[in-house]
C-alpha atoms as a PDB file:
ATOM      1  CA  UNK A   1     148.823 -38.452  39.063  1.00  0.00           C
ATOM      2  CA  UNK A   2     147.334 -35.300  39.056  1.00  0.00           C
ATOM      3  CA  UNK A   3     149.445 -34.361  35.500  1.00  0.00           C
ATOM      4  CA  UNK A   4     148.440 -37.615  34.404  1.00  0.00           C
ATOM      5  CA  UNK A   5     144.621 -36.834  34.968  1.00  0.00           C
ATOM      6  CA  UNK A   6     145.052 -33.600  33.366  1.00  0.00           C
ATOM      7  CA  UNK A   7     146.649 -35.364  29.764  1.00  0.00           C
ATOM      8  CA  UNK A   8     143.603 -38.344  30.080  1.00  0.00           C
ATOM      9  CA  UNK A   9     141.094 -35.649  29.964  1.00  0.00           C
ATOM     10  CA  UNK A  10     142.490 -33.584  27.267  1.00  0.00           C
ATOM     11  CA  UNK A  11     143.199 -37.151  24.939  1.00  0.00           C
ATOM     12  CA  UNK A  12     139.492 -38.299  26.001  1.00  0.00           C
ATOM     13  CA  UNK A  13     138.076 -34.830  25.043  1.00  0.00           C
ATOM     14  CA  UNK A  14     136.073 -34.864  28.050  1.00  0.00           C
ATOM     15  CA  UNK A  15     133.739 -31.810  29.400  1.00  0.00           C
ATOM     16  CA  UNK A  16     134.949 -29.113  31.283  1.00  0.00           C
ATOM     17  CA  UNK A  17     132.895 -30.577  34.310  1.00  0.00           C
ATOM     18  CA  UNK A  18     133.683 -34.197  34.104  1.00  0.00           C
ATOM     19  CA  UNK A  19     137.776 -33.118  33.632  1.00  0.00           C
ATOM     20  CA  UNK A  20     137.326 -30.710  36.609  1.00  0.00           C
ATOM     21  CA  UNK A  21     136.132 -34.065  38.241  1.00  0.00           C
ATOM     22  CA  UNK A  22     139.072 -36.580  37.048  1.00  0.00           C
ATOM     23  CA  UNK A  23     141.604 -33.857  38.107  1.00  0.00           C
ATOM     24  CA  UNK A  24     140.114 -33.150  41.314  1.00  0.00           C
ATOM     25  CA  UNK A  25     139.916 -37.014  41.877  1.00  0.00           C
ATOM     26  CA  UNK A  26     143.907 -37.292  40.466  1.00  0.00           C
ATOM     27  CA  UNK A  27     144.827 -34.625  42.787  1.00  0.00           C
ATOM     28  CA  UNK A  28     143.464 -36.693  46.144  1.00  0.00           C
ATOM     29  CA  UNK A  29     145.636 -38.178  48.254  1.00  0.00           C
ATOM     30  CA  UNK A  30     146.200 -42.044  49.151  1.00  0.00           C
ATOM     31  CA  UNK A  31     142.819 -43.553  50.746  1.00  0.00           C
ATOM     32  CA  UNK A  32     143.288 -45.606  54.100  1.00  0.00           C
ATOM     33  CA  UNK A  33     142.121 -48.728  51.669  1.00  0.00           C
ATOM     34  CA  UNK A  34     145.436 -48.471  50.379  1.00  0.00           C
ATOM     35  CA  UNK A  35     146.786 -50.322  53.603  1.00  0.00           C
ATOM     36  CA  UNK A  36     144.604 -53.358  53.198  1.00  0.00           C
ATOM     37  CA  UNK A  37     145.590 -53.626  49.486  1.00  0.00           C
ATOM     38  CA  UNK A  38     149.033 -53.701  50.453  1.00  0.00           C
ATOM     39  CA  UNK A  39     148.696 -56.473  53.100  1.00  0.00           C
ATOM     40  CA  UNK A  40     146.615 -58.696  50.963  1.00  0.00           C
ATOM     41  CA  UNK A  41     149.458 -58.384  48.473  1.00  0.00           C
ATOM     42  CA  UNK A  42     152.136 -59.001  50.816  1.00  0.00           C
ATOM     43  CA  UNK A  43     153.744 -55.520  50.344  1.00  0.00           C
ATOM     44  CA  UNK A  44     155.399 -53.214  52.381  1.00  0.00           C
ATOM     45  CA  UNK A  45     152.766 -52.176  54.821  1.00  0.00           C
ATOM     46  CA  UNK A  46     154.655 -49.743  57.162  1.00  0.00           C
ATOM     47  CA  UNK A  47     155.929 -48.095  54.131  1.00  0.00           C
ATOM     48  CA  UNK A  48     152.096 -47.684  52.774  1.00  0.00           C
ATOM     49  CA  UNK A  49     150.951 -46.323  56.236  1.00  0.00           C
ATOM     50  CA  UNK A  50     153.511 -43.910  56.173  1.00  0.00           C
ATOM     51  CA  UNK A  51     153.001 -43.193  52.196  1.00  0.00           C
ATOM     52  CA  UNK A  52     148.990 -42.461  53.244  1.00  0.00           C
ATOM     53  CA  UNK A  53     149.979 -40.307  56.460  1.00  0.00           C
ATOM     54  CA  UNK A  54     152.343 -37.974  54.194  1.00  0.00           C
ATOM     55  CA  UNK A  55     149.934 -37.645  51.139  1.00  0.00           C
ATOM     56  CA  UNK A  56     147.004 -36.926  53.503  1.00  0.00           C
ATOM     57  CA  UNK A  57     148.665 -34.552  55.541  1.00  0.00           C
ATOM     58  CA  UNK A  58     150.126 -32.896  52.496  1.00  0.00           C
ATOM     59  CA  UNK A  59     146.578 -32.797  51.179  1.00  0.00           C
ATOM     60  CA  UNK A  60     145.733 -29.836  52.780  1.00  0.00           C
ATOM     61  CA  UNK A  61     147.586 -28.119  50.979  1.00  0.00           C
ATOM     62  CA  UNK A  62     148.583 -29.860  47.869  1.00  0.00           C
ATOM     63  CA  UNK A  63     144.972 -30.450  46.547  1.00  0.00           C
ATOM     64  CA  UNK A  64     143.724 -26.977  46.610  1.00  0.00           C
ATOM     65  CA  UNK A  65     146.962 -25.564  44.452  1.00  0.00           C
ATOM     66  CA  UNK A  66     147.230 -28.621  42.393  1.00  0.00           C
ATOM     67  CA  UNK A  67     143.166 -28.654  41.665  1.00  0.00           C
ATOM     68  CA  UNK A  68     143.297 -24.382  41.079  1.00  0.00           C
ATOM     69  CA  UNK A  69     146.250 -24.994  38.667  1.00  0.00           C
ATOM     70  CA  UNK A  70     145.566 -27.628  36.641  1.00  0.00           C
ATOM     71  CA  UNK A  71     141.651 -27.257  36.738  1.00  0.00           C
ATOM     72  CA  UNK A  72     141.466 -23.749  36.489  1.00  0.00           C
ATOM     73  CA  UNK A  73     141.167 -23.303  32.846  1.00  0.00           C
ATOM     74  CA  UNK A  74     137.795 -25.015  32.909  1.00  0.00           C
ATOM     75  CA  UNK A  75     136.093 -23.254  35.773  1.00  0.00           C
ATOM     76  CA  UNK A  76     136.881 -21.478  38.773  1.00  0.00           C
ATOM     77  CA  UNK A  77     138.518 -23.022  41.599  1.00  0.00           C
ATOM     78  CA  UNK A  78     138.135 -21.833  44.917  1.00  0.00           C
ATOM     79  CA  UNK A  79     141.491 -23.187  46.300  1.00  0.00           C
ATOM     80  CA  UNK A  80     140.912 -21.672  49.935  1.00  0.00           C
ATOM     81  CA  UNK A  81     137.497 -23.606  50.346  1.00  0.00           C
ATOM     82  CA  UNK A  82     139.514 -26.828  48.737  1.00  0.00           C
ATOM     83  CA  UNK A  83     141.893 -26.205  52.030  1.00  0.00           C
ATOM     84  CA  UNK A  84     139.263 -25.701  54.469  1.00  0.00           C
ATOM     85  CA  UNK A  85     136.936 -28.574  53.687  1.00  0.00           C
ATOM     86  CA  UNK A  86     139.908 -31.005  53.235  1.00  0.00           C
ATOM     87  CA  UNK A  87     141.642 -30.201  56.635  1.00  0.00           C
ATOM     88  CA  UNK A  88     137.981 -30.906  58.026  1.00  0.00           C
ATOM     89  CA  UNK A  89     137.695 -34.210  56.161  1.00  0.00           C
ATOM     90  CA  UNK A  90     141.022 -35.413  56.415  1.00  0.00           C
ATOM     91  CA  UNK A  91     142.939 -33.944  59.586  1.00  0.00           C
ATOM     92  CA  UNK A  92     139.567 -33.421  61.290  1.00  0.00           C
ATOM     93  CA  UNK A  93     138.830 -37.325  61.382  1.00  0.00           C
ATOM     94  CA  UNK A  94     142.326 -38.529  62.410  1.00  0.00           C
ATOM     95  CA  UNK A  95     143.014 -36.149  65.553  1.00  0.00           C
ATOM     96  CA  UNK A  96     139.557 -36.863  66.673  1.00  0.00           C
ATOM     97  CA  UNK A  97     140.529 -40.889  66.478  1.00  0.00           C
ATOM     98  CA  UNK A  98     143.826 -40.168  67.851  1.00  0.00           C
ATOM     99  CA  UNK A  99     141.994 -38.437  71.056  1.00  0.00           C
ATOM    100  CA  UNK A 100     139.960 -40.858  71.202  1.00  0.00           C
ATOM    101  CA  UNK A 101     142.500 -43.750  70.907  1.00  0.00           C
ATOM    102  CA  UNK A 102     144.135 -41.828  73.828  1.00  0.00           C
ATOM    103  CA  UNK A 103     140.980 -40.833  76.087  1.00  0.00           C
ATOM    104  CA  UNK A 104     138.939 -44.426  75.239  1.00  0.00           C
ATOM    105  CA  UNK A 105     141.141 -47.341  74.560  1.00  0.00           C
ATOM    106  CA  UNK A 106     138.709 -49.707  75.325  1.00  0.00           C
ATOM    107  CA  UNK A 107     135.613 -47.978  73.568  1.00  0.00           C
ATOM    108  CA  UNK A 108     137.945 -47.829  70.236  1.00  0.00           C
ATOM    109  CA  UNK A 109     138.897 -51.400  70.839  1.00  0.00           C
ATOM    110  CA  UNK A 110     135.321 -52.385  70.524  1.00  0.00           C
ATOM    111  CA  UNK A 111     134.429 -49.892  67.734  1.00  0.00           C
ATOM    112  CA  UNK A 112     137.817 -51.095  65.361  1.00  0.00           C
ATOM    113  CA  UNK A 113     136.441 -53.989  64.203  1.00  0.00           C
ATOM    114  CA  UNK A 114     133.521 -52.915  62.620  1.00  0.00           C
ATOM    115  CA  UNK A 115     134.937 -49.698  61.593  1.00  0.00           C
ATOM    116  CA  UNK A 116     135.790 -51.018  58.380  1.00  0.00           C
ATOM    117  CA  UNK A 117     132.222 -52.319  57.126  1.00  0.00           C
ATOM    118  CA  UNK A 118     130.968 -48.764  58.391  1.00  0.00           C
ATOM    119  CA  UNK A 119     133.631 -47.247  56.145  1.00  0.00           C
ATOM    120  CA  UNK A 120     132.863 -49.230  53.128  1.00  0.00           C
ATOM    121  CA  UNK A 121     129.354 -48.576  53.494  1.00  0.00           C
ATOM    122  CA  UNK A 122     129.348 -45.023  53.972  1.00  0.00           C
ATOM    123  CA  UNK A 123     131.893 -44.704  50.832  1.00  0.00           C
ATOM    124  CA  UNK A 124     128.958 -46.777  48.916  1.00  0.00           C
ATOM    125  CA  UNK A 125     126.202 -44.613  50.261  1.00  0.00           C
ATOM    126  CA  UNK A 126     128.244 -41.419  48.831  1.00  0.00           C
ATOM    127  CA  UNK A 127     128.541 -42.911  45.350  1.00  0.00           C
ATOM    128  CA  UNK A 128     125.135 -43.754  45.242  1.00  0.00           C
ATOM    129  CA  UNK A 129     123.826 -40.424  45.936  1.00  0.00           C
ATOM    130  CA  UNK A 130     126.587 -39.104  43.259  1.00  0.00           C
ATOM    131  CA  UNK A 131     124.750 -41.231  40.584  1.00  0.00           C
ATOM    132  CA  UNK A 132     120.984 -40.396  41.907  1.00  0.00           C
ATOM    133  CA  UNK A 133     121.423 -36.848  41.685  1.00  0.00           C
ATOM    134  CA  UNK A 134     123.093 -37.299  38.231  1.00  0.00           C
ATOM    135  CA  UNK A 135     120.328 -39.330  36.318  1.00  0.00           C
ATOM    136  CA  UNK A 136     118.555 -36.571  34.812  1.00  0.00           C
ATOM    137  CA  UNK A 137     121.907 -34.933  33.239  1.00  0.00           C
ATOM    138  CA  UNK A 138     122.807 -38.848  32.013  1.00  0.00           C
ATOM    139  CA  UNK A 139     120.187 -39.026  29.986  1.00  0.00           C
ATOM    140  CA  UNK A 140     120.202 -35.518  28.636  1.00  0.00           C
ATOM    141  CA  UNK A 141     123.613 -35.722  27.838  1.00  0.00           C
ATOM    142  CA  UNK A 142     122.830 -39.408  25.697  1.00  0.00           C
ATOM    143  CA  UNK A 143     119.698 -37.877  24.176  1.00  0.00           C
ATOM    144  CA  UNK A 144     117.822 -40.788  24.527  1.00  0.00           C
ATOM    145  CA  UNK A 145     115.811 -42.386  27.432  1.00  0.00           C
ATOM    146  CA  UNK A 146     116.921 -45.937  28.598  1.00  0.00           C
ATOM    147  CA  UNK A 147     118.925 -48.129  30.633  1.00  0.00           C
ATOM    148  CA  UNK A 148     121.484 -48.856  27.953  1.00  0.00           C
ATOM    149  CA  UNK A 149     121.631 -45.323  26.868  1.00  0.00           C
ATOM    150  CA  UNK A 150     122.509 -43.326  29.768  1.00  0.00           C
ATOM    151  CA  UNK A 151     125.190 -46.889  30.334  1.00  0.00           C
ATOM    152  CA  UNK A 152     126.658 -45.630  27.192  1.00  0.00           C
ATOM    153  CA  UNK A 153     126.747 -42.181  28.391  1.00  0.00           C
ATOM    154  CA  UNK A 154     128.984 -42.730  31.434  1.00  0.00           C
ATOM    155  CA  UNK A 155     131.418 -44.762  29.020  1.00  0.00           C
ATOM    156  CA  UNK A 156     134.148 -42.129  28.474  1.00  0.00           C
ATOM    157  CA  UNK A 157     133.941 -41.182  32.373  1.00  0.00           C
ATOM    158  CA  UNK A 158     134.676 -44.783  33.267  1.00  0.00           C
ATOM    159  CA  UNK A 159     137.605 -44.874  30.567  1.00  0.00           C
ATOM    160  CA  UNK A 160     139.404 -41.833  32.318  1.00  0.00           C
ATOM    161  CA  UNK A 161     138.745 -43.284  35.729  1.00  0.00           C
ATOM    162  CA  UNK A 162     140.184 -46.960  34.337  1.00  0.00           C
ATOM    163  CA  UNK A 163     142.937 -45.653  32.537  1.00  0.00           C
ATOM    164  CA  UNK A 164     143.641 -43.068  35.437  1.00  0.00           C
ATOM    165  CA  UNK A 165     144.080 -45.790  37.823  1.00  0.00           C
ATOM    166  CA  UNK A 166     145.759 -48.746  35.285  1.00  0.00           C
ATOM    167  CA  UNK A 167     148.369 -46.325  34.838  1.00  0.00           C
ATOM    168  CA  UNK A 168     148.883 -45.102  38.118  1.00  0.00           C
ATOM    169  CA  UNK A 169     149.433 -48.953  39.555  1.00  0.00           C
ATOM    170  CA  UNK A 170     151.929 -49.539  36.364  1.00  0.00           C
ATOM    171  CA  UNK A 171     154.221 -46.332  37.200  1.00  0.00           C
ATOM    172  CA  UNK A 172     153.852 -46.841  40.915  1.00  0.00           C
ATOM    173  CA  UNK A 173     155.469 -50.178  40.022  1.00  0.00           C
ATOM    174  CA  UNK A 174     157.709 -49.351  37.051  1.00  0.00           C
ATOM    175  CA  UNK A 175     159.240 -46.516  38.637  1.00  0.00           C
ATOM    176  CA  UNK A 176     160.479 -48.077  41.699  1.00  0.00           C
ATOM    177  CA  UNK A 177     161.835 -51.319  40.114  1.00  0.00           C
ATOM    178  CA  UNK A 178     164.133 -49.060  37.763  1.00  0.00           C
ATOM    179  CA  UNK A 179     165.761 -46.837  40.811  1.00  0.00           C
ATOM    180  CA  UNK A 180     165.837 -50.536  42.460  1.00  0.00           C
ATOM    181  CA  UNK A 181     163.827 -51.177  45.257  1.00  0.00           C
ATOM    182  CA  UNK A 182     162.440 -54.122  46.660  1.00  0.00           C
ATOM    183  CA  UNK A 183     159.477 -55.932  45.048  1.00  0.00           C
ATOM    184  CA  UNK A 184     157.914 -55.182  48.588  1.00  0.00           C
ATOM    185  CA  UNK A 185     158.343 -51.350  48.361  1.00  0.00           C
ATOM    186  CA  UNK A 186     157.137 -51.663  44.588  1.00  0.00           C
ATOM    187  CA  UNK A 187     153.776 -53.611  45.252  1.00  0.00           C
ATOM    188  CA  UNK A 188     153.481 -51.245  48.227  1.00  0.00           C
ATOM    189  CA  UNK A 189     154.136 -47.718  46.116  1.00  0.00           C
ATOM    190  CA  UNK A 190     152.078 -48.906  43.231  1.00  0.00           C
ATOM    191  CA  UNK A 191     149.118 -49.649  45.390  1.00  0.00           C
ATOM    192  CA  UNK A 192     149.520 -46.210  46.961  1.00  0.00           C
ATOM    193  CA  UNK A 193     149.822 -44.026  43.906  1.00  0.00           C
ATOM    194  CA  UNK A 194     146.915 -46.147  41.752  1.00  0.00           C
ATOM    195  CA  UNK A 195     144.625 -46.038  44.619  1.00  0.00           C
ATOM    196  CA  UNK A 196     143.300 -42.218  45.273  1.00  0.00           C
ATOM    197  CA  UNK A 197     140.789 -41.195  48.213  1.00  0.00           C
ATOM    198  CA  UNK A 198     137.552 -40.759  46.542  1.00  0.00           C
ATOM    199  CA  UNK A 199     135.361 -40.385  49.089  1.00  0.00           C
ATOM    200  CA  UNK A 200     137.676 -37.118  49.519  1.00  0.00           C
ATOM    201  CA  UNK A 201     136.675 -36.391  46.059  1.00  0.00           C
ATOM    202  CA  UNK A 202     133.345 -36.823  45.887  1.00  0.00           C
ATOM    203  CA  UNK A 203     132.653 -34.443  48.905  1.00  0.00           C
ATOM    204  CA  UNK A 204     135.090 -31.834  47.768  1.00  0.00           C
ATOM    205  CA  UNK A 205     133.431 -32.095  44.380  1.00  0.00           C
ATOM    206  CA  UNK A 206     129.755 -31.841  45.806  1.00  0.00           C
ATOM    207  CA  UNK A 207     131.038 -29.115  47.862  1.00  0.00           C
ATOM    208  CA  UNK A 208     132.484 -26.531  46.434  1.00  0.00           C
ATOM    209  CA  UNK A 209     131.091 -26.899  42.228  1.00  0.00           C
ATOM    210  CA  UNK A 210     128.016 -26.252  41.232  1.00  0.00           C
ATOM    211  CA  UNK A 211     127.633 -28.927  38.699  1.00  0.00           C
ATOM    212  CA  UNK A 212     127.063 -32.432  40.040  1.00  0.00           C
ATOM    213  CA  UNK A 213     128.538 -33.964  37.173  1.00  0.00           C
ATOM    214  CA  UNK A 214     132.255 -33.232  38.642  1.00  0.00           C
ATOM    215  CA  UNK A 215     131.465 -35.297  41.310  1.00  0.00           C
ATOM    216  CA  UNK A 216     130.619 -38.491  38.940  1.00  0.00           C
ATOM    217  CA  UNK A 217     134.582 -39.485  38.236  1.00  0.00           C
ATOM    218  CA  UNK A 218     134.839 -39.745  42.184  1.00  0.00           C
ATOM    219  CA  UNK A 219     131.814 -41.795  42.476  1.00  0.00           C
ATOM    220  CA  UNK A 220     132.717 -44.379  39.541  1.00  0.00           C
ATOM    221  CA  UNK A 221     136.227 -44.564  41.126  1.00  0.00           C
ATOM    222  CA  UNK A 222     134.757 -45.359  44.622  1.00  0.00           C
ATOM    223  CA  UNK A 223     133.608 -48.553  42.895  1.00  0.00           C
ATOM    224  CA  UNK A 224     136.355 -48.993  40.192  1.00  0.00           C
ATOM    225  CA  UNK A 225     139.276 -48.853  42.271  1.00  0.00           C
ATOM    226  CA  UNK A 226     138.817 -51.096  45.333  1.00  0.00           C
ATOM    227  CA  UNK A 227     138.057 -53.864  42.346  1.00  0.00           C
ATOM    228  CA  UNK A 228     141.155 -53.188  40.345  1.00  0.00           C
ATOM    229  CA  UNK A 229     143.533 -52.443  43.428  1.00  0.00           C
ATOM    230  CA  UNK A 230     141.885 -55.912  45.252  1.00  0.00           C
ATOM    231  CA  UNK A 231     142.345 -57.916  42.014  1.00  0.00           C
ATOM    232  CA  UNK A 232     145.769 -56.607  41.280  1.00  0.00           C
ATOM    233  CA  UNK A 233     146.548 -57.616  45.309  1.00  0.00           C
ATOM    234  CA  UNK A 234     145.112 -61.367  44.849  1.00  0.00           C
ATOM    235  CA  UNK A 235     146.927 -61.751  41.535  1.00  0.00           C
ATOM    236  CA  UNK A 236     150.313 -60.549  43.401  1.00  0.00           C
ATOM    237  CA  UNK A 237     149.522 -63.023  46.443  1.00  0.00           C
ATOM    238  CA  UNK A 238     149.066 -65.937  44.729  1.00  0.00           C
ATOM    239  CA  UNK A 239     151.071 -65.875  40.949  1.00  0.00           C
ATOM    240  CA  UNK A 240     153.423 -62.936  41.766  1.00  0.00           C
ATOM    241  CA  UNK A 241     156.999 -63.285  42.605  1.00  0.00           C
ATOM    242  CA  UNK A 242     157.263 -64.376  46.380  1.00  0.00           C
ATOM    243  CA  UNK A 243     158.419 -61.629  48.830  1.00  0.00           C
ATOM    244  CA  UNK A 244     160.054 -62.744  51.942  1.00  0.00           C
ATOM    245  CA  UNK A 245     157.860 -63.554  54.948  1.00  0.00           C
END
């Protein structure tokens, strides 16, 4: 993914800041959504869970060098703040819920079922202040005022995110079904590697660049993802070859 992001942005001849962006977002691991995805489309759900576990953990690490190398030619990349802010947003989160889990069973028990709504909205409340603070350079960049204008102007951002993701779904799929493994383990893989943690992104973005425009591939993907990976799911659960029960 994160190679793939790099060759979208140089064949979209994006900006340096949006293809910081696209990178940064390419370079994220697995989000948690993943996991849902891959239920709904009756894939291998242990195998997703342990998919997202590995990426995120790896994350710490991975993103920083991956972002610095690949991102680096368009503007500096501090790949020691990458590591610090993504061990506290990633690893932070998930030893404090595994204390928890441990310490307050029956607090987390209450707290788990509306733990996703609180996640979605949060993720929505991050996009939306992505695109706020972006509306001035949107309609500087179109050079015109209006509604369809600065539309048009986020156009070749949402192509990179869209193609980003298509393609990252079809090899996740493609790639597993040549080495032969079970349409399970396919759905399950291609749901993983087309769906990226953008909420990751759009923090790390906001973070540690000055321009908020690297933060606006994260944002659109927040939105653009969950609607391709969800329709991709339904289309699997009801027209796609049946996987054992």
């Amino acid at each position: 993914m994160p190679l793939l992001g790099a060759c979208i942005c140089k064949a979209l001849g994006l900006s340096a800041e949006v293809s910081v962006g696209l990178i940064l977002l390419a370079c994220c691991p697995g989000g948690t959504a993943s996991n849902v995805v891959t239920l709904i489309a009756r894939g291998d759900v242990p195998l997703s869970v342990v998919m997202t576990v590995c990426t995120t953990v790896a994350a710490v690490f991975i993103t920083p060098f991956l972002t610095h190398f690949l991102a680096g030619a368009y503007v500096p990349v501090d790949a020691a703040g990458l590591a610090l802010s993504t061990l506290q947003v990633v690893l932070a989160p998930v030893m404090l819920g595994a204390w928890m889990q441990g310490s307050f069973p029956r607090i987390v028990a209450r707290i788990i079922p509306v733990a996703p709504v609180v996640a979605v909205l949060v993720s929505s409340l991050l996009a939306s202040s992505v695109f706020s603070a972006n509306v001035g350079l949107l309609t500087s960049s179109s050079g015109q005022s209006g509604f369809v204008s600065n539309i048009l102007s986020l156009a070749p951002i949402v192509q990179g995110v869209l193609l980003l993701h298509a393609f990252g779904f079809f090899l996740g799929y493609v790639v597993p079904a040549i080495i032969g493994l079970h349409e399970e383990e396919r759905r399950a893989i291609s749901i993983e590697v087309g769906m990226q943690n953008s909420s990751l992104g759009v923090v790390l973005a906001t973070s540690h660049f000055t321009s908020p425009m690297v933060a606006v591939p994260a944002a659109i993907s927040a939105v653009l993802m969950n609607i391709m990976g969800s329709s991709l799911a339904v289309l699997w659960r009801e027209f796609g070859y049946k996987t054992k029960e």
